[in-house]
N, C-alpha and C. Protein backbone atom coordinates (compact mmCIF):
# COMPACT_ATOMS: atom_id res chain seq x y z
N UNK A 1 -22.46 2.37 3.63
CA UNK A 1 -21.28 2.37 4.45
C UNK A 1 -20.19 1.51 3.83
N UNK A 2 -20.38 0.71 3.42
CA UNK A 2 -19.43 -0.57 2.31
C UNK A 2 -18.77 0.63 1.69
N UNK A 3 -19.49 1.42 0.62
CA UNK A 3 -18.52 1.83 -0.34
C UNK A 3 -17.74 2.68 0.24
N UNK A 4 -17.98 3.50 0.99
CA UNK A 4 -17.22 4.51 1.74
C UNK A 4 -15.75 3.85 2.38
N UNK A 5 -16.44 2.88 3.35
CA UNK A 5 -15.03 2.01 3.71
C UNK A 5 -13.89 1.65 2.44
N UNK A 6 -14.68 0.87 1.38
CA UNK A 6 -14.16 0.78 0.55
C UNK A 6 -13.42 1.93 -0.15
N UNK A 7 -13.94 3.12 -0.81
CA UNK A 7 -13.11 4.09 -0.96
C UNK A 7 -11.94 4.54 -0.40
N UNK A 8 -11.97 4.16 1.16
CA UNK A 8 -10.81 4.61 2.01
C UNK A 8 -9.96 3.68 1.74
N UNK A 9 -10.19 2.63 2.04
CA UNK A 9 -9.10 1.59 1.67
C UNK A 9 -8.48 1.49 0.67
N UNK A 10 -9.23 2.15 -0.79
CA UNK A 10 -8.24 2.34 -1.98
C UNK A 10 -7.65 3.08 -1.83
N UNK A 11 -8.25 4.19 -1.06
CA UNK A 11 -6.75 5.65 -0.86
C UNK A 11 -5.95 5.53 0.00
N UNK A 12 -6.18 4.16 0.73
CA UNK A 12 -4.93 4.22 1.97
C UNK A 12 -3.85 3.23 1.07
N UNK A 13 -4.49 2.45 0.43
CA UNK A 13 -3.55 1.25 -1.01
C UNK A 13 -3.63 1.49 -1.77
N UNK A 14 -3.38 2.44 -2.76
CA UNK A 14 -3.64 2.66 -4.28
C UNK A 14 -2.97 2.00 -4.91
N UNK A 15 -1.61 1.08 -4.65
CA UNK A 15 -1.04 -0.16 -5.44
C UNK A 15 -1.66 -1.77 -4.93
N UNK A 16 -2.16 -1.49 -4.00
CA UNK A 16 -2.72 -3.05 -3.74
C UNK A 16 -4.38 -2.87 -3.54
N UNK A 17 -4.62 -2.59 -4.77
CA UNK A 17 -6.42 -2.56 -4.95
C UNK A 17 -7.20 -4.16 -4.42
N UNK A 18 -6.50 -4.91 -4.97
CA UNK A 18 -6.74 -6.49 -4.64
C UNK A 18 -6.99 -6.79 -3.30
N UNK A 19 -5.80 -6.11 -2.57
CA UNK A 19 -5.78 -6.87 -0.50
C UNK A 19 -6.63 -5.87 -0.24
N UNK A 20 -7.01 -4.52 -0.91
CA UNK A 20 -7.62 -3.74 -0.43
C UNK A 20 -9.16 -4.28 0.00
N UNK A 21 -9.49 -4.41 -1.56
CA UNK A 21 -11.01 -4.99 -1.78
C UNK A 21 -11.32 -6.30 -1.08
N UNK A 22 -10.06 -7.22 -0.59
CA UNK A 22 -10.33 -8.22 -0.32
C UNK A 22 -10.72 -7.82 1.48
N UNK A 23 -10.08 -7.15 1.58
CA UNK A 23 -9.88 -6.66 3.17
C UNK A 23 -11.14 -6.48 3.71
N UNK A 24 -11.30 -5.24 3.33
CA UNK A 24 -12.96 -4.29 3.18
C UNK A 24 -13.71 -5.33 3.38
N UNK A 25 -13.83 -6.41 1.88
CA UNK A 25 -14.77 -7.37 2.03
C UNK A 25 -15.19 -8.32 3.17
N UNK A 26 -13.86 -8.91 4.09
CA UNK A 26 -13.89 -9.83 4.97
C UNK A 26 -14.03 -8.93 6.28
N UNK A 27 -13.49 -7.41 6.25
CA UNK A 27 -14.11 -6.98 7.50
C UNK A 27 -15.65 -6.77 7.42
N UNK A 28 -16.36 -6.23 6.47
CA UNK A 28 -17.69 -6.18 6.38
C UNK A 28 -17.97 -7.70 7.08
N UNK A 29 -17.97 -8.49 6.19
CA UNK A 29 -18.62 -10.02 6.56
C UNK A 29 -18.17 -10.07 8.18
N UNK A 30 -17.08 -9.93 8.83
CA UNK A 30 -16.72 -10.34 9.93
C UNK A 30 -17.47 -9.25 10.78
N UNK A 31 -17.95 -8.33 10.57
CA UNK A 31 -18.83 -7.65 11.39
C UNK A 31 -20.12 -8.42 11.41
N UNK A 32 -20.76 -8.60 10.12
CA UNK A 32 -22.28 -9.11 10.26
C UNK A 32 -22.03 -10.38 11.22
N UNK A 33 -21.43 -11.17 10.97
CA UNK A 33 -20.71 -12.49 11.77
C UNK A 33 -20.50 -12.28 13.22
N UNK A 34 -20.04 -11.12 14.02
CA UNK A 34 -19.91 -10.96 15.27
C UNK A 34 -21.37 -10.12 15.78
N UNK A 35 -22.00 -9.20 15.04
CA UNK A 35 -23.27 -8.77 15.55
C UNK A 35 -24.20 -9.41 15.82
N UNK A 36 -24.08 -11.14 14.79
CA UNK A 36 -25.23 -12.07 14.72
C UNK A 36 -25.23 -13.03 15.75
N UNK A 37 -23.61 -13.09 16.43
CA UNK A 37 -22.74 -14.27 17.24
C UNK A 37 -23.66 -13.25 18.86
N UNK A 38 -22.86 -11.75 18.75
CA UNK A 38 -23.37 -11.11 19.88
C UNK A 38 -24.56 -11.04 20.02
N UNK A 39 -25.80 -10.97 18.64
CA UNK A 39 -26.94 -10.53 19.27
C UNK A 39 -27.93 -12.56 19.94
N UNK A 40 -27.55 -12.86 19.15
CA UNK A 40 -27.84 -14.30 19.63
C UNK A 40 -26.97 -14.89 21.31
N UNK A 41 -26.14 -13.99 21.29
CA UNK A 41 -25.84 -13.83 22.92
C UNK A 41 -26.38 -13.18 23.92
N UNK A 42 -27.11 -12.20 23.60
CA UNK A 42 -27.82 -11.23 24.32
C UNK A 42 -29.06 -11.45 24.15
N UNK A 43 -29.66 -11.84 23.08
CA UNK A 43 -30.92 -12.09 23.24
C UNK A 43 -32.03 -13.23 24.51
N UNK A 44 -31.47 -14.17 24.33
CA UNK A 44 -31.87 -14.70 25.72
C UNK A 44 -31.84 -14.25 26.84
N UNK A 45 -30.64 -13.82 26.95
CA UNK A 45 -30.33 -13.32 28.50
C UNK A 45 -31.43 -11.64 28.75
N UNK A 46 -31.30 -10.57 27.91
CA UNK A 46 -31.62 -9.49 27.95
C UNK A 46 -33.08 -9.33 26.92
N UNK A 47 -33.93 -10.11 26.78
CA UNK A 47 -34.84 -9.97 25.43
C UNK A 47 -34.97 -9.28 23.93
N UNK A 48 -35.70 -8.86 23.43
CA UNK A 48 -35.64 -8.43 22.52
C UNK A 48 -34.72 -6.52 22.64
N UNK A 49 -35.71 -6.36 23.93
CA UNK A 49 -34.86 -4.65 24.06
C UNK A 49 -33.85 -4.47 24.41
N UNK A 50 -33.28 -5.54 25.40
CA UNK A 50 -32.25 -5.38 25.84
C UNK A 50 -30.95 -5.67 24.70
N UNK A 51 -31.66 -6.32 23.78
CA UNK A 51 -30.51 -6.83 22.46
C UNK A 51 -30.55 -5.47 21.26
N UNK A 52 -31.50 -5.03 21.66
CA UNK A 52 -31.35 -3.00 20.79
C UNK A 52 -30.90 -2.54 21.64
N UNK A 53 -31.18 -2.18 22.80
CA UNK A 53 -30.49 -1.47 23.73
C UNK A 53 -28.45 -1.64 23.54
N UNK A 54 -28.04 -2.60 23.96
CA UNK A 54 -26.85 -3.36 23.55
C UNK A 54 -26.12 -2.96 22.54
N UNK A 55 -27.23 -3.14 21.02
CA UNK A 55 -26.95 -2.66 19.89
C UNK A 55 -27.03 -1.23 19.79
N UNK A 56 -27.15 -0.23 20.55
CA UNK A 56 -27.14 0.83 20.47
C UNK A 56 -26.17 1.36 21.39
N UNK A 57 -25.84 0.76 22.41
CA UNK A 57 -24.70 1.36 22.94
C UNK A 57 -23.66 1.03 22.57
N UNK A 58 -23.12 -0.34 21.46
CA UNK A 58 -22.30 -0.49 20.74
C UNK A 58 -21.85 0.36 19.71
N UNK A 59 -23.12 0.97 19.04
CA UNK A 59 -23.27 2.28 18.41
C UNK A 59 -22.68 3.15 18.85
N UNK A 60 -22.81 3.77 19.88
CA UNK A 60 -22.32 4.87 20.73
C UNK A 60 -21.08 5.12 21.19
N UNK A 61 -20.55 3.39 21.73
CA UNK A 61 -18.94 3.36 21.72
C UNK A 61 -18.39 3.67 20.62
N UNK A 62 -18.55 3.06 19.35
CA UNK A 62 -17.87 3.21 18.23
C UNK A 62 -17.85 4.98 17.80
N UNK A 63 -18.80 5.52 17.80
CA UNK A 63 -18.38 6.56 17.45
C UNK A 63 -17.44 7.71 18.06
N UNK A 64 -17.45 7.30 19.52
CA UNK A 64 -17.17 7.83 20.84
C UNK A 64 -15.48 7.09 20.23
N UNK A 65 -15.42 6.39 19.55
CA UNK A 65 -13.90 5.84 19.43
C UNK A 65 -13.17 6.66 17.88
N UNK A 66 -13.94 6.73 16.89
CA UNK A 66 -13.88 7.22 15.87
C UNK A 66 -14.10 9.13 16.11
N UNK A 67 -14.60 9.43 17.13
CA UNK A 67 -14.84 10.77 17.29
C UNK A 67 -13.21 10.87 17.92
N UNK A 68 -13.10 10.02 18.90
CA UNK A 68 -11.70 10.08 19.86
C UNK A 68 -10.20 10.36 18.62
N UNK A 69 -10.37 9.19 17.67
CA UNK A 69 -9.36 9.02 17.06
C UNK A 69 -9.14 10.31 16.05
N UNK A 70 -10.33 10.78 15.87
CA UNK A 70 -10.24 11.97 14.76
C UNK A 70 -9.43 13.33 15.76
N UNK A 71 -10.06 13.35 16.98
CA UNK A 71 -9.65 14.45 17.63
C UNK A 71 -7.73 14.49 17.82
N UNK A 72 -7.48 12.97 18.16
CA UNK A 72 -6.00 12.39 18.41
C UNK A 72 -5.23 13.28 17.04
N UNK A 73 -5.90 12.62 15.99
CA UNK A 73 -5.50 12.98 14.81
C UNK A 73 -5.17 14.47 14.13
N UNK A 74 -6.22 15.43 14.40
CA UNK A 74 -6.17 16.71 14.17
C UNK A 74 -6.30 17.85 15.15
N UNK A 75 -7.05 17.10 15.99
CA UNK A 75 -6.85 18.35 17.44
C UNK A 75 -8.08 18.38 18.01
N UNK A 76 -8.39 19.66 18.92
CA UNK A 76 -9.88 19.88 18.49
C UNK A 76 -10.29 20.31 18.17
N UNK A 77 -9.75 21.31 17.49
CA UNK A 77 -10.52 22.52 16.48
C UNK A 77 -11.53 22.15 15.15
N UNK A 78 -10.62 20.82 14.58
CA UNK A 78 -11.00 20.03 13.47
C UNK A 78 -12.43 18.90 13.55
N UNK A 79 -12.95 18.73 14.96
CA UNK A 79 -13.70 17.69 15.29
C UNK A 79 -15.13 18.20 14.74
N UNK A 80 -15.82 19.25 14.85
CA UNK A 80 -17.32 18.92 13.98
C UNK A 80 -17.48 18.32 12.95
């Protein structure tokens, strides 16, 4: 998933490869950083399943947001 992100980000900056790579890089890290912040939040309260559970409906939003934005984007003909 890194490189992919990464790929996009060079084609959305093809003159600023630098803020690109740097970007990519600190959002990756700032994800592992909030999943580790959230799951150490949930884990006490909700146990071990309830902290997959959590992690899986976080899953579900995101794509449900990325499915949304693609449709915004091209319509719906374009969405499979």
């Amino acid at each position: 998933m890194f490189m992919t992100t990464q790929n996009e980000m060079l084609r959305c900056a093809p003159g600023r490869t630098d803020i690109a790579l740097a970007a990519n890089s600190g959002a990756y890290k700032a994800g592992i950083a909030a999943g580790a912040a959230l799951g150490g939040l949930v884990l006490p309260l909700a146990d071990v399943r309830g902290t997959f559970l959590v992690g899986g409906l976080l899953t579900v939003g995101a794509r449900a947001v990325l499915l949304g934005g693609r449709l915004l984007r091209h319509g719906p003909e374009s969405a499979a």
